[in-house]
N, C-alpha and C. Protein backbone atom coordinates (compact mmCIF):
# COMPACT_ATOMS: atom_id res chain seq x y z
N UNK A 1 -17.53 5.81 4.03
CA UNK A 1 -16.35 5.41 4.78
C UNK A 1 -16.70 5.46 6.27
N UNK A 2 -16.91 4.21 6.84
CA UNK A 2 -16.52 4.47 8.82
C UNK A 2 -15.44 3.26 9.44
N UNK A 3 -15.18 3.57 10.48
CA UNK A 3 -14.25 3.07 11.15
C UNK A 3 -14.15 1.40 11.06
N UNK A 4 -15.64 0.90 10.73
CA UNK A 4 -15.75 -0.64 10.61
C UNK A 4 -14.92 -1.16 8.96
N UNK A 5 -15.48 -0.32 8.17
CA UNK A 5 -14.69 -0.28 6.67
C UNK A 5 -13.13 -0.18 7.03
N UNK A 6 -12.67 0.88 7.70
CA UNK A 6 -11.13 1.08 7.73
C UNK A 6 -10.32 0.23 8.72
N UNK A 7 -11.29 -0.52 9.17
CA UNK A 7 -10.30 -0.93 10.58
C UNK A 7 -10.07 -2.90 9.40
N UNK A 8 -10.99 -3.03 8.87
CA UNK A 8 -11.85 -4.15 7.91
C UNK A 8 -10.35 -4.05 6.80
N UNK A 9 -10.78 -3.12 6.10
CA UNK A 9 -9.71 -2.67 5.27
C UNK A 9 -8.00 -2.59 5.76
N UNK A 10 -7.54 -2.39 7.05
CA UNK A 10 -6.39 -2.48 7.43
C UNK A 10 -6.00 -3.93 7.51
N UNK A 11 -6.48 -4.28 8.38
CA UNK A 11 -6.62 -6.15 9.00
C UNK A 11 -6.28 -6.84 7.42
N UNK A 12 -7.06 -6.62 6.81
CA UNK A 12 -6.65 -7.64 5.73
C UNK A 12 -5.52 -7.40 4.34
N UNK A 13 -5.19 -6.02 4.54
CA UNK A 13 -4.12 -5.80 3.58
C UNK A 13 -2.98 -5.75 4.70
N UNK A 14 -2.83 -5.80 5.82
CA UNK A 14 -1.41 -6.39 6.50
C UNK A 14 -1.07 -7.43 6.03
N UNK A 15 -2.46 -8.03 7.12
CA UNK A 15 -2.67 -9.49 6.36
C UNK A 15 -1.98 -10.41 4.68
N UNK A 16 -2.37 -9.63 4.31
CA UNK A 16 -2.01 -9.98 2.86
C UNK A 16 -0.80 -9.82 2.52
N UNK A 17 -0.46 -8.48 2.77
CA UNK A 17 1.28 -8.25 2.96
C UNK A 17 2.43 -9.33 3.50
N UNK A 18 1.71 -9.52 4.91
CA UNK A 18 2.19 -10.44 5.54
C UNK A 18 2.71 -11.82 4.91
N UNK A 19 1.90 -12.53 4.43
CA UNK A 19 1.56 -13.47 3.93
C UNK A 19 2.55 -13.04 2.73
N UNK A 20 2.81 -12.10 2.01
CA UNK A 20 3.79 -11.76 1.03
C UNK A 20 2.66 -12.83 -0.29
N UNK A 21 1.40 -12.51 -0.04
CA UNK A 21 0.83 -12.55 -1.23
C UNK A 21 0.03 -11.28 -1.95
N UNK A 22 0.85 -11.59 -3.47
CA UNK A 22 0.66 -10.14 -4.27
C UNK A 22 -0.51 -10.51 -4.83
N UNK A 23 -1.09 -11.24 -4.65
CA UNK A 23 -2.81 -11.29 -5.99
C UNK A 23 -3.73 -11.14 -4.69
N UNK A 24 -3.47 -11.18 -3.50
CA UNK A 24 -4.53 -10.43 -2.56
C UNK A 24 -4.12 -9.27 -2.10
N UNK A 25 -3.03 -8.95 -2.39
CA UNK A 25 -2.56 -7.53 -1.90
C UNK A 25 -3.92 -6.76 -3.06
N UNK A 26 -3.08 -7.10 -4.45
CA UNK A 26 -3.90 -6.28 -5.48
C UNK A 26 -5.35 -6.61 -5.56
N UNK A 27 -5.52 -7.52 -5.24
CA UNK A 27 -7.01 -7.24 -4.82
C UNK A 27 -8.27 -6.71 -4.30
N UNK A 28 -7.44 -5.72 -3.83
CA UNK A 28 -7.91 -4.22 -2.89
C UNK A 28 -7.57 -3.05 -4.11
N UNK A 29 -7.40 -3.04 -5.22
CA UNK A 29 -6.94 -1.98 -6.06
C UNK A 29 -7.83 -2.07 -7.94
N UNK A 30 -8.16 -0.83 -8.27
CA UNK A 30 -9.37 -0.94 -9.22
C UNK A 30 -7.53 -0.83 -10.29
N UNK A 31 -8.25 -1.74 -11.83
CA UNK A 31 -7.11 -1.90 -12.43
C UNK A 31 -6.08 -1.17 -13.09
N UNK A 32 -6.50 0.34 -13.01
CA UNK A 32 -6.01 1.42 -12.98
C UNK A 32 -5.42 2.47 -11.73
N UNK A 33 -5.06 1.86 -11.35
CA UNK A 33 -4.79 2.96 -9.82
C UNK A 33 -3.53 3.34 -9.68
N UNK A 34 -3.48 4.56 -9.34
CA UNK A 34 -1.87 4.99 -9.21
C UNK A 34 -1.40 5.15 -7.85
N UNK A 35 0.03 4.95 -8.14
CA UNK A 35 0.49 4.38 -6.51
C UNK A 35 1.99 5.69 -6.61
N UNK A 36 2.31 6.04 -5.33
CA UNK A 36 3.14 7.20 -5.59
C UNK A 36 4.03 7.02 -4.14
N UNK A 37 5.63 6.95 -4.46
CA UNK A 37 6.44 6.38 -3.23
C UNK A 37 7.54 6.77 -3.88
N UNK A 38 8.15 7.39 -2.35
CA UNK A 38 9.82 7.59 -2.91
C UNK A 38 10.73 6.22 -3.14
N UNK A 39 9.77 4.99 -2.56
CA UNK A 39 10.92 3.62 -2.56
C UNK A 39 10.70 3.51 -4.40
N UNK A 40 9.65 3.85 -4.80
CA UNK A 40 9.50 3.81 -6.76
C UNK A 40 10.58 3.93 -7.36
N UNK A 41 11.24 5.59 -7.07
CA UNK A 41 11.92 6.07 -7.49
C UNK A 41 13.65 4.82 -7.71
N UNK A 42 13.26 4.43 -5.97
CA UNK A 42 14.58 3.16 -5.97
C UNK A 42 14.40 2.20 -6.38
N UNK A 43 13.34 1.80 -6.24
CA UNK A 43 13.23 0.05 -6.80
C UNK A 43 12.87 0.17 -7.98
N UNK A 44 12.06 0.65 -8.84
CA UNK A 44 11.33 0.55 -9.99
C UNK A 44 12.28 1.73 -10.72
N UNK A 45 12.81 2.65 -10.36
CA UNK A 45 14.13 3.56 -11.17
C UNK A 45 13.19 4.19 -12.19
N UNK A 46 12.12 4.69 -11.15
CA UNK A 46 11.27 5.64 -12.04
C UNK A 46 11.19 6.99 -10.89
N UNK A 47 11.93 8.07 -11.66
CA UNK A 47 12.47 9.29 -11.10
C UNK A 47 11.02 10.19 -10.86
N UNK A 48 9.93 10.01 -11.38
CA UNK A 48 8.57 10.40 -11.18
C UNK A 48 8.02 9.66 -9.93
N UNK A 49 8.53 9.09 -9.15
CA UNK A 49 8.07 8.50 -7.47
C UNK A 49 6.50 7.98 -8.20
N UNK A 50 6.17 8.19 -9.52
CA UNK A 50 4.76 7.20 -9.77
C UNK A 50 4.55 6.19 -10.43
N UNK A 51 3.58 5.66 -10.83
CA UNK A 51 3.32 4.26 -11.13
C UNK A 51 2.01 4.00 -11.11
N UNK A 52 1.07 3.32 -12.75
CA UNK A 52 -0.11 3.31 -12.92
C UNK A 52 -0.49 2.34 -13.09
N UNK A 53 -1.40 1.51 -12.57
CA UNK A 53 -1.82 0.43 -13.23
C UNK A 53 -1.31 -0.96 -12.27
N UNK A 54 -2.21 -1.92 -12.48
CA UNK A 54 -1.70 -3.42 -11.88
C UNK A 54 -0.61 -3.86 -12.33
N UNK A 55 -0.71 -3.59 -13.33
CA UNK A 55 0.98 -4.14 -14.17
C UNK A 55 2.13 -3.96 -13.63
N UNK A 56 2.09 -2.23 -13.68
CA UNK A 56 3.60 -1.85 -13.71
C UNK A 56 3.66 -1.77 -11.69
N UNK A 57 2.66 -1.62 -11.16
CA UNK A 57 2.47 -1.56 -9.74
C UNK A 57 3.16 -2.64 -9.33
N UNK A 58 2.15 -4.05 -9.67
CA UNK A 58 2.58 -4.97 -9.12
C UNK A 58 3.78 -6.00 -9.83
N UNK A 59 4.42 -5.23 -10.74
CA UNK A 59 5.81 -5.50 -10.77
C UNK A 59 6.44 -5.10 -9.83
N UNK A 60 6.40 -3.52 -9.65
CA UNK A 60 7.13 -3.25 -8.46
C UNK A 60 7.49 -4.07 -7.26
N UNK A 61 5.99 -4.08 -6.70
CA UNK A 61 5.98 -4.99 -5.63
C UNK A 61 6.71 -6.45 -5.70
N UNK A 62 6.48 -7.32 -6.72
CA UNK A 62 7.02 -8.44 -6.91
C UNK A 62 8.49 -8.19 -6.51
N UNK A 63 9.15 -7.14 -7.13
CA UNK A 63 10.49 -6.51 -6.97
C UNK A 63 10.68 -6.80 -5.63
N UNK A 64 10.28 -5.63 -5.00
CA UNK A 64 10.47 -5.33 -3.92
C UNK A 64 10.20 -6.74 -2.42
N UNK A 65 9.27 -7.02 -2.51
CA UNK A 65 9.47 -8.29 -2.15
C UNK A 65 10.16 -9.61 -2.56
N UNK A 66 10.76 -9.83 -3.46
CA UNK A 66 12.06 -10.84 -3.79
C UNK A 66 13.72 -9.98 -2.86
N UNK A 67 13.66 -8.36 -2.93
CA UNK A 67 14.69 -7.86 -2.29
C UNK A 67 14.68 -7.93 -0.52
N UNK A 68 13.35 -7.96 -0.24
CA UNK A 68 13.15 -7.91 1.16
C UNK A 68 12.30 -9.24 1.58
N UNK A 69 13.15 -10.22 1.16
CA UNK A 69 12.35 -11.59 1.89
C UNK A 69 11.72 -11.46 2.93
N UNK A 70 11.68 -11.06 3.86
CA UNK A 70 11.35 -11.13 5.35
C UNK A 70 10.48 -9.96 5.76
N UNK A 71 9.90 -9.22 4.95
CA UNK A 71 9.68 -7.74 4.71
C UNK A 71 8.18 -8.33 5.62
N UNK A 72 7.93 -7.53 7.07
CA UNK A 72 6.63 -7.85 7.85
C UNK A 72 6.47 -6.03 8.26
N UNK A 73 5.24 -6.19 7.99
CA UNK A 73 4.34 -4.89 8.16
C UNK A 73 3.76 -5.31 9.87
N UNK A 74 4.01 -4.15 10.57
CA UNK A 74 3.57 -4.11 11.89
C UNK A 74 2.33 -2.50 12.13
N UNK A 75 1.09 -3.44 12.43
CA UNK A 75 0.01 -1.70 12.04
C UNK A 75 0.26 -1.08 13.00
N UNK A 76 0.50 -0.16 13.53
CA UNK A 76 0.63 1.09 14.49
C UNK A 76 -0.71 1.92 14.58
N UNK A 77 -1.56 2.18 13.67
CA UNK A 77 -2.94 2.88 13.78
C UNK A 77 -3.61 2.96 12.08
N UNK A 78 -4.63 3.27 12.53
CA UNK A 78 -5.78 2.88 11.46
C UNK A 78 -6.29 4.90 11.60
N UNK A 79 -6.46 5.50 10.49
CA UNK A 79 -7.53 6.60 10.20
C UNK A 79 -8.42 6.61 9.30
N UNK A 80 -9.25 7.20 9.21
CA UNK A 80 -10.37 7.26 8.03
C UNK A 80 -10.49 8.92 7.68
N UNK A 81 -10.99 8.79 6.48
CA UNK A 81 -11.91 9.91 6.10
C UNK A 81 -12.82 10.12 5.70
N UNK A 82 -13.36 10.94 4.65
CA UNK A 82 -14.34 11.15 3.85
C UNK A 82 -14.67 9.41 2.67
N UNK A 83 -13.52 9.88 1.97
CA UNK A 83 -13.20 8.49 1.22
C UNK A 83 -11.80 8.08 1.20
N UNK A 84 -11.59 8.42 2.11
CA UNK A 84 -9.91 7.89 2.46
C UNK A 84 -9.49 7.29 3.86
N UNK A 85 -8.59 6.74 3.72
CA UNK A 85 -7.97 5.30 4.35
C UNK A 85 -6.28 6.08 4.81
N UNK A 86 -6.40 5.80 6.00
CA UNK A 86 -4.77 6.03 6.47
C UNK A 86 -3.88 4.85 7.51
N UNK A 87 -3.24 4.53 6.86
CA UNK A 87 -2.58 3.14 8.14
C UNK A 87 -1.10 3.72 8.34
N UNK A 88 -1.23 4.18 9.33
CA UNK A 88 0.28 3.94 10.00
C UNK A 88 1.15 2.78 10.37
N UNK A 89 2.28 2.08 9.99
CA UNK A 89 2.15 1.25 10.41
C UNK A 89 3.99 1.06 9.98
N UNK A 90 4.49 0.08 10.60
CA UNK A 90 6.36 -0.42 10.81
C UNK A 90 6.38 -1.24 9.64
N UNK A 91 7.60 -0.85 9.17
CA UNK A 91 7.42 -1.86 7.87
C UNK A 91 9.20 -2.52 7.85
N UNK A 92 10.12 -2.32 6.69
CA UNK A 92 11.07 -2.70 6.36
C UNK A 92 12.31 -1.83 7.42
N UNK A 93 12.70 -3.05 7.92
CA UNK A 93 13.85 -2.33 8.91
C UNK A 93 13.41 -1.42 9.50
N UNK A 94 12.07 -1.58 10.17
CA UNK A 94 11.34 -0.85 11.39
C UNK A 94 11.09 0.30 11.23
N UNK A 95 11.26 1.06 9.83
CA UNK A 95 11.03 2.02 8.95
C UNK A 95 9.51 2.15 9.50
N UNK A 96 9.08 3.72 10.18
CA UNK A 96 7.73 3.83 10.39
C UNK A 96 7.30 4.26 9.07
N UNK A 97 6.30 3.88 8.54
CA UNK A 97 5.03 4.68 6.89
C UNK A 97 3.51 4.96 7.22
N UNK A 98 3.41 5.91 6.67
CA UNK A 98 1.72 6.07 6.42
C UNK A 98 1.27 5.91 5.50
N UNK A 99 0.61 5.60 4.74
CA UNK A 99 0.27 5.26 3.64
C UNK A 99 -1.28 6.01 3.58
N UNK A 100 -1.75 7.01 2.31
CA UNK A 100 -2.94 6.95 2.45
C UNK A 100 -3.42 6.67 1.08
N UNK A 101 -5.00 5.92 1.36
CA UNK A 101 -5.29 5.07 0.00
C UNK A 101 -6.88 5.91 -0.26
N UNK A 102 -7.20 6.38 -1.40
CA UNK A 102 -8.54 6.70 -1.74
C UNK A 102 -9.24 5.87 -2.19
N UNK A 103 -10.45 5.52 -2.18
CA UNK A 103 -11.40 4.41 -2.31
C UNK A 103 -12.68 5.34 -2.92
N UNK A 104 -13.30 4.13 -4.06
CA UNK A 104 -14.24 4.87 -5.23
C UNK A 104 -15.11 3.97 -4.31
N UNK A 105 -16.60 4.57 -4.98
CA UNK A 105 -17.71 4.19 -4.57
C UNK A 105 -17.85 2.39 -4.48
N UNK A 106 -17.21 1.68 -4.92
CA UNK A 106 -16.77 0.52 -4.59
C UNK A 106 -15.74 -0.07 -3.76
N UNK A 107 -15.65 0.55 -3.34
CA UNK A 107 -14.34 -0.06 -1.87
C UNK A 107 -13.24 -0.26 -2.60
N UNK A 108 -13.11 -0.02 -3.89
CA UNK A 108 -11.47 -0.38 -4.37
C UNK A 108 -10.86 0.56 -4.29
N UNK A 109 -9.48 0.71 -4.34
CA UNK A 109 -8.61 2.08 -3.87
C UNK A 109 -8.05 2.15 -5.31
N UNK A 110 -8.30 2.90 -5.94
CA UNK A 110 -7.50 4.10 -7.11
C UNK A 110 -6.61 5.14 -6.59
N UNK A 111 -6.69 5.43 -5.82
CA UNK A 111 -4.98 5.99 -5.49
C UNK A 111 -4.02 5.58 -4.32
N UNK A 112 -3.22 5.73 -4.47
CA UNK A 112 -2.27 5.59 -2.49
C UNK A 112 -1.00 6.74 -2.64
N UNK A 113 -0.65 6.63 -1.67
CA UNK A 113 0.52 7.40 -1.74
C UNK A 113 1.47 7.27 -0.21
N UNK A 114 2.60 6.22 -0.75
CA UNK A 114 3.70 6.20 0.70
C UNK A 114 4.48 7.25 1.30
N UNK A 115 4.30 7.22 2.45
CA UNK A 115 4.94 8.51 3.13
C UNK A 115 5.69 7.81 4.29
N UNK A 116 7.34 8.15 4.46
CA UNK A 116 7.92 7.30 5.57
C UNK A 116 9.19 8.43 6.28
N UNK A 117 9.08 8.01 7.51
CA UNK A 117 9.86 8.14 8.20
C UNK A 117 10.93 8.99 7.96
N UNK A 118 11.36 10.44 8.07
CA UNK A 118 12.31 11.04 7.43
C UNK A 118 13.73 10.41 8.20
């Protein structure tokens, strides 16, 4: 993991967001990966804030973007770690999130986990 990977890695999943396309969003994600958000709990009405897999993930998302047409991600900052990924960044109704994503020896991310704005 260095700063060229994470800054690489931010740019293009805004990007993708942006664009409100879900087969390049998930394209950054190995086909098992679990994703963990209190919006889960609301949109997907799964009281475990989790969610495994491309399937049931990117249902969510599909969800969630048909509810928030206009839904634009604004990045605020980029971190790295060891093997982890942190983007701060403005999302739905200027709602600040961090999001951090773990990445396997292949650059795909198997876990994330949303964290927003109390």
């Amino acid at each position: 993991m260095n700063s060229t990977f994470a800054t690489e890695f931010a740019a293009e999943w805004i990007a993708a967001w942006n664009a409100h396309d879900l087969a390049r969003v998930l394209s950054h994600y190995t086909e098992d990966f679990e994703m963990s958000s209190p919006k889960i709990v609301q949109i997907a009405d799964e009281p475990s804030g989790r969610l495994v897999g491309k399937a049931a993930v990117g249902a969510y998302w599909a969800t969630a973007l048909s509810r928030i047409p206009d839904l634009h991600f604004e990045l605020l900052a980029v971190m790295h770690g060891v093997d982890t990924v942190v983007l701060h960044y403005r999302g739905a109704g200027g709602q600040r999130a961090a999001e951090v994503f773990y990445f396997n020896s292949v650059g795909l991310v198997f876990r994330a986990c949303a964290n927003y704005e109390a």
